[in-house]
N, C-alpha and C. Protein backbone atom coordinates (compact mmCIF):
# COMPACT_ATOMS: atom_id res chain seq x y z
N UNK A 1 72.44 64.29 67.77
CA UNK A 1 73.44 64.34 66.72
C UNK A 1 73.04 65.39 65.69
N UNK A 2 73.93 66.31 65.18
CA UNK A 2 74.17 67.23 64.49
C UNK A 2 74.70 66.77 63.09
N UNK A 3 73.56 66.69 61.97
CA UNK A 3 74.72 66.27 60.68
C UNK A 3 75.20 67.30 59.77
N UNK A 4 75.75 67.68 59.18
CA UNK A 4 76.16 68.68 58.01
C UNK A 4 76.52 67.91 56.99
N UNK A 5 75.70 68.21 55.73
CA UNK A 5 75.35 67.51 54.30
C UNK A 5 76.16 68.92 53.31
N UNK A 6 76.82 68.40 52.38
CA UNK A 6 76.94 69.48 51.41
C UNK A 6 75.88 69.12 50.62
N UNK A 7 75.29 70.56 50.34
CA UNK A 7 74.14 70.40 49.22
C UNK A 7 73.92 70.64 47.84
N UNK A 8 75.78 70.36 47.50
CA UNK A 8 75.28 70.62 46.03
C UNK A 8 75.89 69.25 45.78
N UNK A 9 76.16 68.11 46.34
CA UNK A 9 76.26 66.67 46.33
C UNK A 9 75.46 65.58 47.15
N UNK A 10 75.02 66.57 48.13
CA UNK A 10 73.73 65.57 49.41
C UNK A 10 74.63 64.82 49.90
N UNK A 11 76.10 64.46 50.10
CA UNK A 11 77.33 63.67 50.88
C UNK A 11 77.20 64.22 52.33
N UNK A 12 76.91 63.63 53.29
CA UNK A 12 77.55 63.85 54.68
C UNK A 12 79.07 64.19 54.42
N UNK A 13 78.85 65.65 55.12
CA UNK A 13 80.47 66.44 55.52
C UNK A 13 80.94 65.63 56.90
N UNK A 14 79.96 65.84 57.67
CA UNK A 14 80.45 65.81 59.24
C UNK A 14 79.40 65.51 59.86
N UNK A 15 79.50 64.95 60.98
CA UNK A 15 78.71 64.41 62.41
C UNK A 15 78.96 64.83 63.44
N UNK A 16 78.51 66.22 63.88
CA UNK A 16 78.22 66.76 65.71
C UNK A 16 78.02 65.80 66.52
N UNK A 17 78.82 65.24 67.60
CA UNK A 17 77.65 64.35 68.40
C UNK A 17 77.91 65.29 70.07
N UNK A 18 77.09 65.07 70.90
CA UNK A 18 77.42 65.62 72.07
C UNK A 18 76.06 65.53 72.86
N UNK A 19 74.77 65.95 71.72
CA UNK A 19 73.46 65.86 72.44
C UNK A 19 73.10 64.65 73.29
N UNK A 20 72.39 64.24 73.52
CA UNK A 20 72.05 63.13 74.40
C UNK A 20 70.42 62.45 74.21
N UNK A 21 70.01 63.64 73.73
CA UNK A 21 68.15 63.73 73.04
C UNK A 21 68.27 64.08 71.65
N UNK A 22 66.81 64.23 71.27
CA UNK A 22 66.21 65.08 69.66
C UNK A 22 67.15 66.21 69.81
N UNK A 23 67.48 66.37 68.49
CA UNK A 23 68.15 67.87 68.08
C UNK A 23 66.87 68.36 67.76
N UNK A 24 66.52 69.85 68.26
CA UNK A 24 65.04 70.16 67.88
C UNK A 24 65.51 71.55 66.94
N UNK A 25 66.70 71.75 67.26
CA UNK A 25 66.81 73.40 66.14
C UNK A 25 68.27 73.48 65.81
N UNK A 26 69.03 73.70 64.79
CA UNK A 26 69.94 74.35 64.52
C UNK A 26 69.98 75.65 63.61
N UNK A 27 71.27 76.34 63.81
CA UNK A 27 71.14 77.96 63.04
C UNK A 27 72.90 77.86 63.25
N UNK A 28 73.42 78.34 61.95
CA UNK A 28 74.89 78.89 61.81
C UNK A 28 74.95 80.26 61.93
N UNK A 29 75.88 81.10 62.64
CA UNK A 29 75.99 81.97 63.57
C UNK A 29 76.04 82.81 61.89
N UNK A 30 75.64 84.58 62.37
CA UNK A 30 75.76 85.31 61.47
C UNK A 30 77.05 85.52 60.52
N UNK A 31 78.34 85.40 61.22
CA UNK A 31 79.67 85.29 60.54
C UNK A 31 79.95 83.86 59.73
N UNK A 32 78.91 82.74 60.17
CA UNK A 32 79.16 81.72 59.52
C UNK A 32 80.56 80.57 60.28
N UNK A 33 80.67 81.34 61.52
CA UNK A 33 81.91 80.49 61.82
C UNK A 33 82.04 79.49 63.06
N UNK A 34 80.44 79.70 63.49
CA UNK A 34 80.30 78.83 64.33
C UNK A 34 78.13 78.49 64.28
N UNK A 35 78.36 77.09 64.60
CA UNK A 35 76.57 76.64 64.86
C UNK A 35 75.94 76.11 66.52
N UNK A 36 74.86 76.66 66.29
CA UNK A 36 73.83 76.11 67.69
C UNK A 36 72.87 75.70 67.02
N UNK A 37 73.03 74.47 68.41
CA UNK A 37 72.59 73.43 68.45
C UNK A 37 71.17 73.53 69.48
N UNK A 38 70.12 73.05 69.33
CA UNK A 38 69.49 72.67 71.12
C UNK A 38 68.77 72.01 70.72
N UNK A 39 68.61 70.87 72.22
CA UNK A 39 68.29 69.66 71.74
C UNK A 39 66.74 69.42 73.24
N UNK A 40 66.23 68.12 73.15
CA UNK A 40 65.41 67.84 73.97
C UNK A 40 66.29 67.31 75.49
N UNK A 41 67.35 67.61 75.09
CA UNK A 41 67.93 67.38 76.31
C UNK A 41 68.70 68.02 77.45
N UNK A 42 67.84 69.78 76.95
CA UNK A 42 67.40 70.32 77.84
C UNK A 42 69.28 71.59 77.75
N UNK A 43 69.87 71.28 76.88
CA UNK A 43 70.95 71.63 76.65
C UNK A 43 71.11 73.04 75.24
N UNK A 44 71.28 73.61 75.43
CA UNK A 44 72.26 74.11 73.90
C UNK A 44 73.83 74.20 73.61
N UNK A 45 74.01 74.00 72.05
CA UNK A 45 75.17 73.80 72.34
C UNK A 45 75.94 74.54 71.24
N UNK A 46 77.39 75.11 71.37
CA UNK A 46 77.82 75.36 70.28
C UNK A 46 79.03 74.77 69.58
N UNK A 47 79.16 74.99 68.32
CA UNK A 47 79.87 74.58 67.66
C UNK A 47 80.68 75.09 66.72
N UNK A 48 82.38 75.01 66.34
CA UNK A 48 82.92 75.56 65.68
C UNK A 48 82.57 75.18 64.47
N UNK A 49 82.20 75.95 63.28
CA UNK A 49 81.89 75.52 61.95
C UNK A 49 82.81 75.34 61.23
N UNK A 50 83.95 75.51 61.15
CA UNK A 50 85.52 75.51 60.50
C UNK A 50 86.01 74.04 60.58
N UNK A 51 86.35 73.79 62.25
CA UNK A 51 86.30 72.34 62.04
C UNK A 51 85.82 71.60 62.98
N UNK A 52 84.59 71.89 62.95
CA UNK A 52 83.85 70.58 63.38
C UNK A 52 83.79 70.33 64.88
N UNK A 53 83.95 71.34 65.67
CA UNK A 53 84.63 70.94 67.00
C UNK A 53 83.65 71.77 68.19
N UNK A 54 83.29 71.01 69.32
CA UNK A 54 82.48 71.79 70.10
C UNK A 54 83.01 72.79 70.39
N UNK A 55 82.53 73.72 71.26
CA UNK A 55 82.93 75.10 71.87
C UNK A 55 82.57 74.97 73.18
N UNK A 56 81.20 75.09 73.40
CA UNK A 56 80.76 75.25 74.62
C UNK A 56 79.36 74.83 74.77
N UNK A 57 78.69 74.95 76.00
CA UNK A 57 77.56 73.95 76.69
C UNK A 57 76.80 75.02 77.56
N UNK A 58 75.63 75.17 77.14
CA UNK A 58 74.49 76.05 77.89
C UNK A 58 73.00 75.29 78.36
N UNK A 59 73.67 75.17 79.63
CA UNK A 59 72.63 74.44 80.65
C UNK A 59 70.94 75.04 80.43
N UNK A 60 70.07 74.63 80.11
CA UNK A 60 68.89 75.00 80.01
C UNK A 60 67.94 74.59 80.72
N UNK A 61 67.09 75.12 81.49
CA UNK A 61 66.25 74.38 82.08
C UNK A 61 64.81 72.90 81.87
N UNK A 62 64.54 73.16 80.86
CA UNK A 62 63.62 72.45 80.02
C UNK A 62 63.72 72.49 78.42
N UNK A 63 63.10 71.60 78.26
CA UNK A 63 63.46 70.98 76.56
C UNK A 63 63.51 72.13 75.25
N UNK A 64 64.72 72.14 74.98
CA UNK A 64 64.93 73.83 73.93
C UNK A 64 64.22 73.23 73.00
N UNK A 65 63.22 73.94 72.53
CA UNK A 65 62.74 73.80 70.91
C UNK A 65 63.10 74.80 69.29
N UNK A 66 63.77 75.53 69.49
CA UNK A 66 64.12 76.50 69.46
C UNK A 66 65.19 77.20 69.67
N UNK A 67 66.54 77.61 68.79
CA UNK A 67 67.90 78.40 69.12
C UNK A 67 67.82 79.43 67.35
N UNK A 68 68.92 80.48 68.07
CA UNK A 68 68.86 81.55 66.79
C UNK A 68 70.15 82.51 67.24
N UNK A 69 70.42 83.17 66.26
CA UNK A 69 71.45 83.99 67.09
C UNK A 69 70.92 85.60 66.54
N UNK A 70 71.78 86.51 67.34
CA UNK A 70 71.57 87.99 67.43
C UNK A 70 72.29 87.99 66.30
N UNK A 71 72.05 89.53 65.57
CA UNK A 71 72.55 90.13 63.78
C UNK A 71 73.99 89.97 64.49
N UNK A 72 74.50 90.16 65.40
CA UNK A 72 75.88 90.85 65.71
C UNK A 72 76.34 89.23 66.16
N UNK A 73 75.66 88.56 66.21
CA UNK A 73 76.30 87.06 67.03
C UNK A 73 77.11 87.18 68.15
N UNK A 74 76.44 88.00 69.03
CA UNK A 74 76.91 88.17 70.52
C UNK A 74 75.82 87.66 71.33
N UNK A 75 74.83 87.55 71.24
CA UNK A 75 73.67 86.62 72.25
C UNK A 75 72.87 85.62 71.46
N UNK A 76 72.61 84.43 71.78
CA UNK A 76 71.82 83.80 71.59
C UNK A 76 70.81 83.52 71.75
N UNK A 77 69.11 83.42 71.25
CA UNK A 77 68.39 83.26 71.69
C UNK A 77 67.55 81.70 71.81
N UNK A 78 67.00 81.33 72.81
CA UNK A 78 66.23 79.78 72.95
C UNK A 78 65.08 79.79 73.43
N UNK A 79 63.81 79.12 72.98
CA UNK A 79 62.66 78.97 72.85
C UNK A 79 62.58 77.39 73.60
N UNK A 80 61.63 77.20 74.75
CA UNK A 80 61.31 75.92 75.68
C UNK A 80 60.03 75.90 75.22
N UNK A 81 60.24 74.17 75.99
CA UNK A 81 58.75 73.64 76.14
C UNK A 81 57.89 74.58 76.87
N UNK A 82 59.01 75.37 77.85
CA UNK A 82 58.25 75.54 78.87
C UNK A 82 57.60 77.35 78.87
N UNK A 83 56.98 77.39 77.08
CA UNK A 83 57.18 78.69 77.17
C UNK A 83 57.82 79.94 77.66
N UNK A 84 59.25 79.43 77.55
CA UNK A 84 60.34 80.64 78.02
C UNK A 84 61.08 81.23 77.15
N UNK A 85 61.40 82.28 76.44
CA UNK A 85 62.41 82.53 75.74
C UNK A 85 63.67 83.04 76.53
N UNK A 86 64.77 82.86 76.30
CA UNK A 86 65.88 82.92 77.01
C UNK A 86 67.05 83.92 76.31
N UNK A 87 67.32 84.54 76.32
CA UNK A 87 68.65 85.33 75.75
C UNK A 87 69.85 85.29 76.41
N UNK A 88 70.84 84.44 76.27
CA UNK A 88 71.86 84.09 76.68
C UNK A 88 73.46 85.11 75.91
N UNK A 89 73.96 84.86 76.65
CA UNK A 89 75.69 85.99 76.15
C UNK A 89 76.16 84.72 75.26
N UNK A 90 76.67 85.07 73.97
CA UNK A 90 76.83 84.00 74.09
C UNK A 90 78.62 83.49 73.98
N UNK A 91 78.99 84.49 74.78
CA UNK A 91 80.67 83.94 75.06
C UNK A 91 80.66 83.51 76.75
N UNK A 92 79.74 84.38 77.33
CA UNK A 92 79.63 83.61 78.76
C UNK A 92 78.80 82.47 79.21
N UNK A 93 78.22 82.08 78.05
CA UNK A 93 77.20 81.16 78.65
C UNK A 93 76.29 81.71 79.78
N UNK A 94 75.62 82.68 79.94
CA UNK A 94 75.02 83.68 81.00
C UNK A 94 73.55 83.79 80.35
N UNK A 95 72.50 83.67 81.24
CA UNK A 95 71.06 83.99 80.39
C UNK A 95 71.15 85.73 81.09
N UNK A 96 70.96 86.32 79.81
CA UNK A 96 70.57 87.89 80.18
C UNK A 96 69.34 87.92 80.28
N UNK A 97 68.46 87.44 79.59
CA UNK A 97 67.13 88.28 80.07
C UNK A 97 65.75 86.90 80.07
N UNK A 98 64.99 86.76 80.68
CA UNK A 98 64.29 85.59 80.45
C UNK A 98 62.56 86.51 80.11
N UNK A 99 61.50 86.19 79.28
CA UNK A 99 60.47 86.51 79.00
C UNK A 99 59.64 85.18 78.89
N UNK A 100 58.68 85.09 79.68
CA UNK A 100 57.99 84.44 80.26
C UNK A 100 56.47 84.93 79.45
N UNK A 101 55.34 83.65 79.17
CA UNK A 101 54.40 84.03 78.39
C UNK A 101 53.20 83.97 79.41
């Protein structure tokens, strides 16, 4: 679960739900108009920030600890348990490039 608090009252705005595990990272996209999510359940995910509404689902292989997005918010990047970083498209849901430690 994903919460969003306004912080100049500390009130819960809204409740993401969709994960299934720990949310281990969130980041709101550079335009501000959408958020990722990734969770221990091996998933990332995104989200419309406007209203509140999923987008889409990026299959991951092992537990994301770790999500961020590119200056341009066209790829996403994710950090595993399994020491992998991943760079994904992020309108295709596609991993472009994987770096391995």
């Amino acid at each position: 679960t994903v919460r969003i608090w306004d912080s100049s009252t500390g009130s819960l705005v809204h409740t993401l739900e969709g994960h299934t595990y720990t949310v281990s990272s969130v980041k709101w996209s550079p335009d501000g108009k959408q958020i990722v999510s990734g969770s221990y359940d091996n998933t990332i995910r995104v989200w419309d920030a406007l209203n509140f509404t999923f987008v889409r689902k990026f299959d991951d292989i092992h537990t994301v600890m770790s999500v961020g997005w590119s200056p341009d918010g066209q790829q996403i990047v994710s950090g595993g348990y399994d020491k992998v970083i991943r760079i994904w498209d992020a309108l295709t849901n596609m991993p472009e490039l994987t770096l391995e430690s």
